[in-house]
PDB file of N, CA and C in Angstrom:
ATOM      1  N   UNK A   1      87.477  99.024  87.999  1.00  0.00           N
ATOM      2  CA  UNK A   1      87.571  98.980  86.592  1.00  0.00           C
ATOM      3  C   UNK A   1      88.702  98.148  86.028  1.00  0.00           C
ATOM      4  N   UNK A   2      89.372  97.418  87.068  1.00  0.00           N
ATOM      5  CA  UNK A   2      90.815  96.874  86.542  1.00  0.00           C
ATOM      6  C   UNK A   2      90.334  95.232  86.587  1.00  0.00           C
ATOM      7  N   UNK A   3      89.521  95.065  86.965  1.00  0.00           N
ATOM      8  CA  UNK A   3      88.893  93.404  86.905  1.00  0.00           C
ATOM      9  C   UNK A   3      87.640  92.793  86.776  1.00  0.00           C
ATOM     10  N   UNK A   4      87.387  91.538  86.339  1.00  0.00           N
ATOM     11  CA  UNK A   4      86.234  91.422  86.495  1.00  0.00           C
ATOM     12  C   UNK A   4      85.846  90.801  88.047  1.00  0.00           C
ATOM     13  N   UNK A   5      84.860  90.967  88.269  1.00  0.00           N
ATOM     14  CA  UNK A   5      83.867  90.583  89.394  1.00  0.00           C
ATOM     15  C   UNK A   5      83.236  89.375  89.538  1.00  0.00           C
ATOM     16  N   UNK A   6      83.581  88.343  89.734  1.00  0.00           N
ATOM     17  CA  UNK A   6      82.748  87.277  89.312  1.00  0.00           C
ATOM     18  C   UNK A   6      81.763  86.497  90.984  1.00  0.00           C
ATOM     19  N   UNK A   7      80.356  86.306  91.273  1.00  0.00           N
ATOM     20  CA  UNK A   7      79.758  86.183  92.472  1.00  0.00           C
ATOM     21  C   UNK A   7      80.257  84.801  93.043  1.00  0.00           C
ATOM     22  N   UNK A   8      80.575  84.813  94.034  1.00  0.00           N
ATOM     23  CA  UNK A   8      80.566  83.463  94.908  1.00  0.00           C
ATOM     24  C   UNK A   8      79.331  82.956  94.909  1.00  0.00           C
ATOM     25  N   UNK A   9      79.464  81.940  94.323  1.00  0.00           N
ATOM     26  CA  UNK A   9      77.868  80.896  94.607  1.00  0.00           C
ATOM     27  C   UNK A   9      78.272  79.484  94.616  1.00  0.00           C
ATOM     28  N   UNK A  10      77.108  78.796  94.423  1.00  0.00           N
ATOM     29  CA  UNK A  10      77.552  77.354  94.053  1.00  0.00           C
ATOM     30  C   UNK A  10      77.809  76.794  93.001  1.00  0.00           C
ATOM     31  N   UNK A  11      77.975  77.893  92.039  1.00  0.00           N
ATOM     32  CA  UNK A  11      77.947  77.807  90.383  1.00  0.00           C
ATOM     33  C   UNK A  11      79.138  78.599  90.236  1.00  0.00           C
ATOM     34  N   UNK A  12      80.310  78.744  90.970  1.00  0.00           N
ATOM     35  CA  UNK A  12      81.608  79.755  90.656  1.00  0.00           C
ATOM     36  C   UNK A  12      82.005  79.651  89.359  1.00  0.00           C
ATOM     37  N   UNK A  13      82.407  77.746  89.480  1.00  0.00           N
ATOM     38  CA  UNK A  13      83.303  77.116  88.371  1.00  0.00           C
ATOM     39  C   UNK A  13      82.440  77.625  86.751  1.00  0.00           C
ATOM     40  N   UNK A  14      80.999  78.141  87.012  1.00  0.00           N
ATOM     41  CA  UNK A  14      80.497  78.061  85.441  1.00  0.00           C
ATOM     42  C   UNK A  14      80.431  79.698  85.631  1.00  0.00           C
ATOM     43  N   UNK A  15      80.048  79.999  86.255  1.00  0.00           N
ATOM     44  CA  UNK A  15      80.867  81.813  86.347  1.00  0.00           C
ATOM     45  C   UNK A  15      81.587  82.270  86.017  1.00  0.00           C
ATOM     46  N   UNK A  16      83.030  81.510  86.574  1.00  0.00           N
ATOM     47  CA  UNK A  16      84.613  81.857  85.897  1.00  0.00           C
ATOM     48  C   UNK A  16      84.405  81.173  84.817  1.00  0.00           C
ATOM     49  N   UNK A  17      84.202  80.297  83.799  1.00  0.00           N
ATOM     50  CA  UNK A  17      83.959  80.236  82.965  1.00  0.00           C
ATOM     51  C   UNK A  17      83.547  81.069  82.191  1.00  0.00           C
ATOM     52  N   UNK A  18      82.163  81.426  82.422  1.00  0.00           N
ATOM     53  CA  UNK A  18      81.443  82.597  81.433  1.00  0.00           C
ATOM     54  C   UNK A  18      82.073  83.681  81.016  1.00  0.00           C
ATOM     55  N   UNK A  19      82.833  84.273  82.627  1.00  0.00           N
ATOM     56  CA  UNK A  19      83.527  85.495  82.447  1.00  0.00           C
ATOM     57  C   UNK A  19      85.398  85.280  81.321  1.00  0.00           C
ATOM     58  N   UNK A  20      85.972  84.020  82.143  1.00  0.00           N
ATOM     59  CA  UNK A  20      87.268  83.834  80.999  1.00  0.00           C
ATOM     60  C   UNK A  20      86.621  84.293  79.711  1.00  0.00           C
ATOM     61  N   UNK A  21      85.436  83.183  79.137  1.00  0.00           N
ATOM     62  CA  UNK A  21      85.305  83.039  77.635  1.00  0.00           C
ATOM     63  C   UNK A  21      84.786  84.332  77.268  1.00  0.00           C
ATOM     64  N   UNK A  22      83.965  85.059  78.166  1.00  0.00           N
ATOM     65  CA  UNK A  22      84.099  86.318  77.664  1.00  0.00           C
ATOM     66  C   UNK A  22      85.291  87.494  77.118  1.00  0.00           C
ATOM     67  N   UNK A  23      85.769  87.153  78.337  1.00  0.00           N
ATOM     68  CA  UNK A  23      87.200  88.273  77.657  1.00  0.00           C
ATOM     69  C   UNK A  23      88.233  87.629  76.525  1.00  0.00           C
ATOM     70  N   UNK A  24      88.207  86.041  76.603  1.00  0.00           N
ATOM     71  CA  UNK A  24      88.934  85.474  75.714  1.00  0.00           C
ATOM     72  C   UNK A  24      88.001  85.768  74.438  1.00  0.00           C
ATOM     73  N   UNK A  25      86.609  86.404  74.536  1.00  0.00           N
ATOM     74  CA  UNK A  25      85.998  86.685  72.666  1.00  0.00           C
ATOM     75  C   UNK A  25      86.330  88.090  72.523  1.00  0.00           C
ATOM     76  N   UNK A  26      86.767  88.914  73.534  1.00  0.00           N
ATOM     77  CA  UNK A  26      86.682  90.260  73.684  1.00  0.00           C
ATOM     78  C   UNK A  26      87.985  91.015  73.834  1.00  0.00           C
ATOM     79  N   UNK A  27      88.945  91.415  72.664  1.00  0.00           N
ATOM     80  CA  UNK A  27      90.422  91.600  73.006  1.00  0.00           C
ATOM     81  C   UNK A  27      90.262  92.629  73.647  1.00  0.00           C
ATOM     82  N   UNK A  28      89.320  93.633  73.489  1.00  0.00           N
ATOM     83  CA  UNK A  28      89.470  94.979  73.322  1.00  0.00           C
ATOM     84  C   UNK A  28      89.104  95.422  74.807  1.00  0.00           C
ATOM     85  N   UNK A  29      88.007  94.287  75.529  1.00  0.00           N
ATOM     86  CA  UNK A  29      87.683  94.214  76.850  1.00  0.00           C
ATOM     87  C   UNK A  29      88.976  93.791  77.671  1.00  0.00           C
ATOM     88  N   UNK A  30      89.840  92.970  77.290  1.00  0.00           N
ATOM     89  CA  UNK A  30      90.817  92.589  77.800  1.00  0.00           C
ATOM     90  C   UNK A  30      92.076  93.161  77.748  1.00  0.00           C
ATOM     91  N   UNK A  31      92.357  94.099  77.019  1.00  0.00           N
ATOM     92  CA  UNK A  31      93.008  95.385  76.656  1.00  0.00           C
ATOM     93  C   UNK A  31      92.705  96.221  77.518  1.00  0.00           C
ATOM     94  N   UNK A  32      91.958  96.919  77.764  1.00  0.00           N
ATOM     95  CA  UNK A  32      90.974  97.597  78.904  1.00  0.00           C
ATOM     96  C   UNK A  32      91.608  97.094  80.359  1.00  0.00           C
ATOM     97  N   UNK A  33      91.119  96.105  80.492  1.00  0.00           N
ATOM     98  CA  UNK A  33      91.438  95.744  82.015  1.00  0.00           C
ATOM     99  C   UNK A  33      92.772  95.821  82.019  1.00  0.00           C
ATOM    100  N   UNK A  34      93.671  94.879  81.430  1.00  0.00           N
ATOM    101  CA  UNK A  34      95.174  95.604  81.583  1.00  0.00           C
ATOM    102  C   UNK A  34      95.820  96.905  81.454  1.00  0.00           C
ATOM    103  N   UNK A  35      95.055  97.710  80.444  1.00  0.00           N
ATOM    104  CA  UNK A  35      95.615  98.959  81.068  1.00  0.00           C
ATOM    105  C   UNK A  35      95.023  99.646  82.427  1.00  0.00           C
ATOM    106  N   UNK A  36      94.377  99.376  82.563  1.00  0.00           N
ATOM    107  CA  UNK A  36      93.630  99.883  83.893  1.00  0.00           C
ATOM    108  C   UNK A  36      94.391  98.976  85.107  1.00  0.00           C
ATOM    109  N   UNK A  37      95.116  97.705  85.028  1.00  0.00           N
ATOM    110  CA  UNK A  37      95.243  97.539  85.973  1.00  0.00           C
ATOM    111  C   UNK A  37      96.744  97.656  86.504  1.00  0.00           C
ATOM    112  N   UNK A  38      97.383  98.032  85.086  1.00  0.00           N
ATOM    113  CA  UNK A  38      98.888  98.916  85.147  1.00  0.00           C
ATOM    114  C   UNK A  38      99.350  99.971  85.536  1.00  0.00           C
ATOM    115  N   UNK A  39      97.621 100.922  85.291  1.00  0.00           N
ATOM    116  CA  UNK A  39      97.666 101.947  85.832  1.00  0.00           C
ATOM    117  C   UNK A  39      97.564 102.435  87.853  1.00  0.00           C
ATOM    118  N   UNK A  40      96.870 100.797  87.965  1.00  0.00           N
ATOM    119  CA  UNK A  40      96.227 100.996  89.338  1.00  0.00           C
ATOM    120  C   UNK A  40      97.329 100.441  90.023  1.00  0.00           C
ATOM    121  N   UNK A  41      97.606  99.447  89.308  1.00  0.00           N
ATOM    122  CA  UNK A  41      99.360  99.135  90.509  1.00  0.00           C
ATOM    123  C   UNK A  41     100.847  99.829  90.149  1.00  0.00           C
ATOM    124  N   UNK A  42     100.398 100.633  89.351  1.00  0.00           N
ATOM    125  CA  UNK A  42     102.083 101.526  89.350  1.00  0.00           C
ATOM    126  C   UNK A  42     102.117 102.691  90.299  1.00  0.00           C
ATOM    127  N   UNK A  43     100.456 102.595  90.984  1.00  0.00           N
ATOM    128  CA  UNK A  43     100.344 103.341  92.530  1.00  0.00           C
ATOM    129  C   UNK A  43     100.889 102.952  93.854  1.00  0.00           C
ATOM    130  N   UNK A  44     101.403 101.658  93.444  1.00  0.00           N
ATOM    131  CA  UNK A  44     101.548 100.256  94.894  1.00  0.00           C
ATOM    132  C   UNK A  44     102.900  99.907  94.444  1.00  0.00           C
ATOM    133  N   UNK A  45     103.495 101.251  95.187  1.00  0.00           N
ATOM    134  CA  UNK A  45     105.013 101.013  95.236  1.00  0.00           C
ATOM    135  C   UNK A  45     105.325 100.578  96.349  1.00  0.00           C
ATOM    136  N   UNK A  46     106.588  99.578  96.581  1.00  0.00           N
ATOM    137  CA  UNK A  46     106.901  99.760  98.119  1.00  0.00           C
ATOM    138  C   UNK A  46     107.210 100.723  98.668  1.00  0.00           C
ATOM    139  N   UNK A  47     107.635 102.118  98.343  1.00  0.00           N
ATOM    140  CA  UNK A  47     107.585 103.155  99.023  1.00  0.00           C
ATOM    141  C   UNK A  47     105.963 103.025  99.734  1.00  0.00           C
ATOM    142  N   UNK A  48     105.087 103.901  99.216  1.00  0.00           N
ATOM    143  CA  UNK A  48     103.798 103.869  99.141  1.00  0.00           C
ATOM    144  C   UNK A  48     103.043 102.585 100.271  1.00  0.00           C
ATOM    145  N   UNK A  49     103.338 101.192 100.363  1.00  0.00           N
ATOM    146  CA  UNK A  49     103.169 100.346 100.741  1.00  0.00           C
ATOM    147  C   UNK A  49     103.755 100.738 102.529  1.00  0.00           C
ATOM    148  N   UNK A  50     105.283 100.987 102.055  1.00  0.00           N
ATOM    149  CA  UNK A  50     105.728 101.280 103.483  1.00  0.00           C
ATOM    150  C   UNK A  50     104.975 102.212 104.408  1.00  0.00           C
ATOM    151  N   UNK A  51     104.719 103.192 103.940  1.00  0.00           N
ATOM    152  CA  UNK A  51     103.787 104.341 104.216  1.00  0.00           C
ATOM    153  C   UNK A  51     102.634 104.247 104.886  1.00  0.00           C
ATOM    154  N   UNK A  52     101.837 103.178 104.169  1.00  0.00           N
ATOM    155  CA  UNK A  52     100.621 103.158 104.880  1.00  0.00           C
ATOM    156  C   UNK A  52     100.577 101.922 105.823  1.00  0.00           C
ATOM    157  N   UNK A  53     101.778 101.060 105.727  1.00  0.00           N
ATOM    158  CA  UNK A  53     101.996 100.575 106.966  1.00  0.00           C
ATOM    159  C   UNK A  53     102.567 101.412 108.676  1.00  0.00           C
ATOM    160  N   UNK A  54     103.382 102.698 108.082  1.00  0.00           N
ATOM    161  CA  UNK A  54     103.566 103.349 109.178  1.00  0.00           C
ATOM    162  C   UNK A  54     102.579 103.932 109.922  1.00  0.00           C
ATOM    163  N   UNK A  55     101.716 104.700 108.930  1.00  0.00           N
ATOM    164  CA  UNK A  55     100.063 104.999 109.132  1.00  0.00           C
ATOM    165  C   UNK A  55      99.278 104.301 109.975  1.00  0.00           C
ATOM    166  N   UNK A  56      99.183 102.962 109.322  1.00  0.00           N
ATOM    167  CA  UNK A  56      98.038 102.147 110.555  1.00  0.00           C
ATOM    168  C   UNK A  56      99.133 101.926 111.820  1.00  0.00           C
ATOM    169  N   UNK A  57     100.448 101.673 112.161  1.00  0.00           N
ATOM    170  CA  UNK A  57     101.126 101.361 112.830  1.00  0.00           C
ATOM    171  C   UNK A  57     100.666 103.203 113.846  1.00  0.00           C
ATOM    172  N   UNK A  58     100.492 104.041 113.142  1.00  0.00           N
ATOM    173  CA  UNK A  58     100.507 105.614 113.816  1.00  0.00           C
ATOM    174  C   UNK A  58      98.916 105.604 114.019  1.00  0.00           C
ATOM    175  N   UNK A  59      98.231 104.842 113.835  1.00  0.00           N
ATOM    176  CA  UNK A  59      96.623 104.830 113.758  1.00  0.00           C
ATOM    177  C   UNK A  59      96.263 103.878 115.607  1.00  0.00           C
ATOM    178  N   UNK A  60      97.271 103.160 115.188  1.00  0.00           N
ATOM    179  CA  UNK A  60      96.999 101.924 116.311  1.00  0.00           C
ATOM    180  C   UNK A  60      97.144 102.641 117.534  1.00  0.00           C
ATOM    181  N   UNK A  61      98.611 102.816 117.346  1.00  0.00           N
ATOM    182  CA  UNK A  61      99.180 103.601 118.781  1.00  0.00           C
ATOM    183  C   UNK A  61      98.352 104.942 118.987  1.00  0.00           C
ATOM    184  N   UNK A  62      97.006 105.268 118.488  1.00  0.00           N
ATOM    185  CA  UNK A  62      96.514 106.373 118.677  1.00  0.00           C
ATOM    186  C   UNK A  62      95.282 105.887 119.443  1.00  0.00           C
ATOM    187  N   UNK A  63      95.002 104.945 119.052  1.00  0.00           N
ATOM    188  CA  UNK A  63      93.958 103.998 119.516  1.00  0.00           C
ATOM    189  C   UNK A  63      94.027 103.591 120.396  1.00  0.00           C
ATOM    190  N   UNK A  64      95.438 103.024 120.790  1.00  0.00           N
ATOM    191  CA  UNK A  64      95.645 102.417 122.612  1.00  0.00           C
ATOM    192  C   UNK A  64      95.591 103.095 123.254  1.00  0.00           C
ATOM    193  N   UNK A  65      96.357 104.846 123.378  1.00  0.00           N
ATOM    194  CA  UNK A  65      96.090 105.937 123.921  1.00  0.00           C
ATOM    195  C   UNK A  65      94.812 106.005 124.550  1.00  0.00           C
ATOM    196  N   UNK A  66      94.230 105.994 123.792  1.00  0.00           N
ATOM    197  CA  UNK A  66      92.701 106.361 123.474  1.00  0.00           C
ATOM    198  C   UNK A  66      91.992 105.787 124.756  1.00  0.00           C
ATOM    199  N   UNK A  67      92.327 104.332 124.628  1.00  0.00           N
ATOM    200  CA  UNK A  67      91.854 103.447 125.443  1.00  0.00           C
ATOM    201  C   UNK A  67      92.215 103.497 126.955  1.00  0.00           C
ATOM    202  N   UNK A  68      93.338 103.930 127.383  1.00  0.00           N
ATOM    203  CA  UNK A  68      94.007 103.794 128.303  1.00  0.00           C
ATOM    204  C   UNK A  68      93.167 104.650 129.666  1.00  0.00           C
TER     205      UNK A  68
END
């Protein structure tokens, strides 16, 4: 909900187009996405960040175990 989506094709450049000029007619759409996306990265602290690097780092070494 914090961005738009726009498809990879061979038509990107008129895609991102469509979608800019959309939100550039649409404050209120573009209002929207920034709060939503203030909300979604004031979750992605480097605390938080550190964390789930220790995680997969505690995921891995569970995995080699595994293997052994």
């Amino acid at each position: 909900g914090s961005a738009v989506l726009v498809p990879v094709t061979e038509h990107l450049d008129e895609e991102l187009y469509r979608e800019m000029y959309r939100l550039y007619q649409d404050p209120a759409k573009r209002e929207e996405l920034r709060s939503r996306a203030r909300e979604s990265g004031s979750r992605y602290t480097t605390k938080e960040h550190y964390l789930q690097i220790c995680r997969a780092i505690q995921e891995l070494s569970r995995m080699e175990k595994n293997h052994r």
